[in-house]
Protein backbone atom coordinates (compact mmCIF):
# COMPACT_ATOMS: atom_id res chain seq x y z
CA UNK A 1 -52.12 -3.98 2.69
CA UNK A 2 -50.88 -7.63 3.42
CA UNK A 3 -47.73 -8.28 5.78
CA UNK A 4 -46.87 -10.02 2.56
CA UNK A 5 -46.90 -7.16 0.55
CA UNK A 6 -45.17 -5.09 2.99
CA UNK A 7 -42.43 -7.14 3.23
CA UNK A 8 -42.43 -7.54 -0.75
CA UNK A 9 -42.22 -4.14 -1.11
CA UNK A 10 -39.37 -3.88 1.30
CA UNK A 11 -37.32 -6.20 -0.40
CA UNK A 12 -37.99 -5.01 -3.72
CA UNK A 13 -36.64 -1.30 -2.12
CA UNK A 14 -33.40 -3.22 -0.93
CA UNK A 15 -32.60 -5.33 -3.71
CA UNK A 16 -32.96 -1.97 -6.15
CA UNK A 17 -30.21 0.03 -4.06
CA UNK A 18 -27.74 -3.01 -4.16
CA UNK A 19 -28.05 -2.92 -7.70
CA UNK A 20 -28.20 0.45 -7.91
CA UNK A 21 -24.91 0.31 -5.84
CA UNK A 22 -23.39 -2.46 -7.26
CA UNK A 23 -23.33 -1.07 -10.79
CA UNK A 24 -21.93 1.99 -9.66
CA UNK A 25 -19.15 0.73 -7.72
CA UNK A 26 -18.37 -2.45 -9.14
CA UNK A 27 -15.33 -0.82 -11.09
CA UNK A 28 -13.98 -0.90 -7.76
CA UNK A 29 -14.73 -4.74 -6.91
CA UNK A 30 -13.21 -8.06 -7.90
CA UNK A 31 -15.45 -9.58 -10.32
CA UNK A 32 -13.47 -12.58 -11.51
CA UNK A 33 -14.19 -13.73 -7.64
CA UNK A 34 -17.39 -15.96 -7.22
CA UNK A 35 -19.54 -15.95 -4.70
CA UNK A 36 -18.43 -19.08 -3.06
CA UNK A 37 -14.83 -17.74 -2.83
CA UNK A 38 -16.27 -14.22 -1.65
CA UNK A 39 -17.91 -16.01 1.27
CA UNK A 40 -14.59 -18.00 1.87
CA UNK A 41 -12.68 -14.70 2.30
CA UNK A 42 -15.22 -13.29 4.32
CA UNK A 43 -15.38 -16.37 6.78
CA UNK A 44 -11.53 -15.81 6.99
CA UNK A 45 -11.45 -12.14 7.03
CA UNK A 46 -13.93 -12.17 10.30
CA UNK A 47 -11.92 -15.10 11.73
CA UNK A 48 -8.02 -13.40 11.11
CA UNK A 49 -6.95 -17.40 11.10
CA UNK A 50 -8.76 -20.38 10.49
CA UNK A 51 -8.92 -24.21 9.63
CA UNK A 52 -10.34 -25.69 6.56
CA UNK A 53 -12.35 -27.35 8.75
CA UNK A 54 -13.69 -24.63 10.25
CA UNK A 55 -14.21 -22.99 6.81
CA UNK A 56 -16.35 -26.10 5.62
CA UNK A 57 -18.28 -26.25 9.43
CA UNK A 58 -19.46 -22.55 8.49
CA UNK A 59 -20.55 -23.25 4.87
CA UNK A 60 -22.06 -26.16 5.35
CA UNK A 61 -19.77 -27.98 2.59
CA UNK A 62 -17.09 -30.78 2.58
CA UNK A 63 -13.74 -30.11 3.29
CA UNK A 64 -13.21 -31.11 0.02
CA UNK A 65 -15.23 -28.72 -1.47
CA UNK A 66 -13.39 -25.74 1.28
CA UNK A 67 -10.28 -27.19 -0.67
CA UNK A 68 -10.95 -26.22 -3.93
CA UNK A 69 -12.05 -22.94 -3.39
CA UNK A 70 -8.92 -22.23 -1.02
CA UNK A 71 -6.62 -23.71 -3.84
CA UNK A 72 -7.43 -21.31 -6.43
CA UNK A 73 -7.52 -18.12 -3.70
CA UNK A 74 -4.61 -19.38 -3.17
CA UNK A 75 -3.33 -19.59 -6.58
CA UNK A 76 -4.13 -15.83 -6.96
CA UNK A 77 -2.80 -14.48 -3.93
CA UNK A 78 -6.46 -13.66 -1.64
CA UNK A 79 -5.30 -16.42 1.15
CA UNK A 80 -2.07 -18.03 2.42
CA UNK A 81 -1.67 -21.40 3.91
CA UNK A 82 0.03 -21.58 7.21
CA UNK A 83 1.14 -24.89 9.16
CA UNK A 84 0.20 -24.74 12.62
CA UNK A 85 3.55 -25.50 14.05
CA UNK A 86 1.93 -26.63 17.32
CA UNK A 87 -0.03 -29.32 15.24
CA UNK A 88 1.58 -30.34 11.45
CA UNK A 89 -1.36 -31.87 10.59
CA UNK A 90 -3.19 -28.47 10.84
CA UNK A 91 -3.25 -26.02 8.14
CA UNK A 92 -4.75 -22.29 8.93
CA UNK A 93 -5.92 -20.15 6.12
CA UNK A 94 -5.49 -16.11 6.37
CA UNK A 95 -5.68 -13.58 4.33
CA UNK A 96 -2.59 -12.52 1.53
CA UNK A 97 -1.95 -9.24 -0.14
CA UNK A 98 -4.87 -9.99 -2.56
CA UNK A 99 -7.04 -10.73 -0.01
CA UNK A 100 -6.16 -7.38 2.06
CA UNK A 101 -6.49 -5.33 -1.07
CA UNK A 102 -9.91 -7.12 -1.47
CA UNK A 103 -11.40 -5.64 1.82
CA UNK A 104 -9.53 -2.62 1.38
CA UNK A 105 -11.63 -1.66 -1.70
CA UNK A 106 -14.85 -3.07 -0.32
CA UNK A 107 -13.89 -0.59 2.92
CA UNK A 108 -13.56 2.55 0.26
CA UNK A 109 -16.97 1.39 -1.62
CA UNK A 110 -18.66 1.54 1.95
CA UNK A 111 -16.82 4.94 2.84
CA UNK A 112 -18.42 6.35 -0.33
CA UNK A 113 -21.90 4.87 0.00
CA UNK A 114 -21.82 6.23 3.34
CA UNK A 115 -20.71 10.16 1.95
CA UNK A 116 -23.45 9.50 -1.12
CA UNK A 117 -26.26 8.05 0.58
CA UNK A 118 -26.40 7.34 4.33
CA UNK A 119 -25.47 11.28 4.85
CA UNK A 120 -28.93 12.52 3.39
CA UNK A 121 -30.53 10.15 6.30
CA UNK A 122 -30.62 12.40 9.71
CA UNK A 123 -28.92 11.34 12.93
CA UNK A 124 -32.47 10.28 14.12
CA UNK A 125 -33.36 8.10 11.17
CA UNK A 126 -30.14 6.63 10.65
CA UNK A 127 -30.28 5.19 14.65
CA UNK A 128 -33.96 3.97 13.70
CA UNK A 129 -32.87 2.03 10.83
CA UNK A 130 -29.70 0.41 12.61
CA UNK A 131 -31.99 -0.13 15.47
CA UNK A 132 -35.01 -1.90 13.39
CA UNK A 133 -31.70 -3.84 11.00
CA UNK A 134 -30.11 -4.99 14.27
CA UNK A 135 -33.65 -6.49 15.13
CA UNK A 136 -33.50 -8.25 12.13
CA UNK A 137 -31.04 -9.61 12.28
CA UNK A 138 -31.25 -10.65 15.91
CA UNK A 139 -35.06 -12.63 14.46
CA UNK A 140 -33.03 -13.69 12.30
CA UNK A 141 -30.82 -15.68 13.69
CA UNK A 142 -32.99 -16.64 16.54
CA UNK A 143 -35.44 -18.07 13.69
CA UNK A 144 -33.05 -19.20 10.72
CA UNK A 145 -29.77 -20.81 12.49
C-alpha cells in the first residue's frame, strides 16, 4: 500500500465522522452562519478583541471584504463594535450575546462527542492520537504557513 493510499484512506475515515457528527449534532449549531462568518467568529473568539485589520491580515482578505462579514454579525448580534478610546480611528470587534451562545453550543456538541465517542478510546490511545494530531499539526504549520 501507497503513502498515497494511506493517507486517502485516513482522510476518507475523518471526513466520515465529521459528517457522521455533523448530522447528528447540527440541531444544536447555527446553520444560517456561513463559513466565512464562522471563521470570523473564530478569529475573534481566540483573539477576545481585535481590529478589522487584524481580522482581514488572518484571512487573507480586504478589509473590505472583513467589513461585510462583520456588518451582518453584527446585524444579528454574534459581534459588537467597540471604539478604541485610546485611538478613534480604531474599531475592535468582540464577541456579543449571539456570539457567546455560538461557542457555548459548539462547547456542549464537543462535551457530548467526547461522552459518545472519545470515551470508548483508552487512556493510552487517546494520548497516542493527541500525540500523532499535535504532530500534525506542528508539519503542518512548519510546511503550509
Amino acid at each position: 500500500m501507497s503513502l498515497y493510499e494511506q493517507v486517502k484512506r485516513i482522510n476518507e475515515a475523518e471526513y466520515t465522522i465529521n459528517r457522521l457528527i455533523y448530522k447528528h449534532y447540527k440541531q444544536y449549531l447555527n446553520s444560517s452562519i456561513t463559513t466565512q462568518q464562522a471563521v470570523v467568529l473564530d478569529i475573534v473568539y481566540l483573539s477576545k478583541r481585535i481590529t478589522v485589520g487584524e481580522i482581514a491580515i488572518e484571512m487573507n482578505i480586504s478589509s473590505s471584504a472583513v467589513s461585510q462579514l462583520i456588518a451582518k454579525l453584527e446585524k444579528n448580534k454574534y459581534i459588537k463594535r467597540e471604539i478604541n478610546l485610546q485611538n478613534r480611528r480604531e474599531v475592535f470587534i468582540s464577541l456579543a450575546e449571539n456570539g457567546l451562545e455560538y461557542f457555548s453550543k459548539q462547547d456542549y456538541v464537543e462535551q457530548q462527542i467526547a461522552e459518545k465517542i472519545y470515551c470508548k478510546l483508552s487512556s493510552d490511545e487517546l494520548d497516542e492520537l493527541e500525540r500523532i494530531v499535535k504532530k500534525l499539526k506542528e508539519i503542518s504549520m512548519k510546511e503550509l504557513l
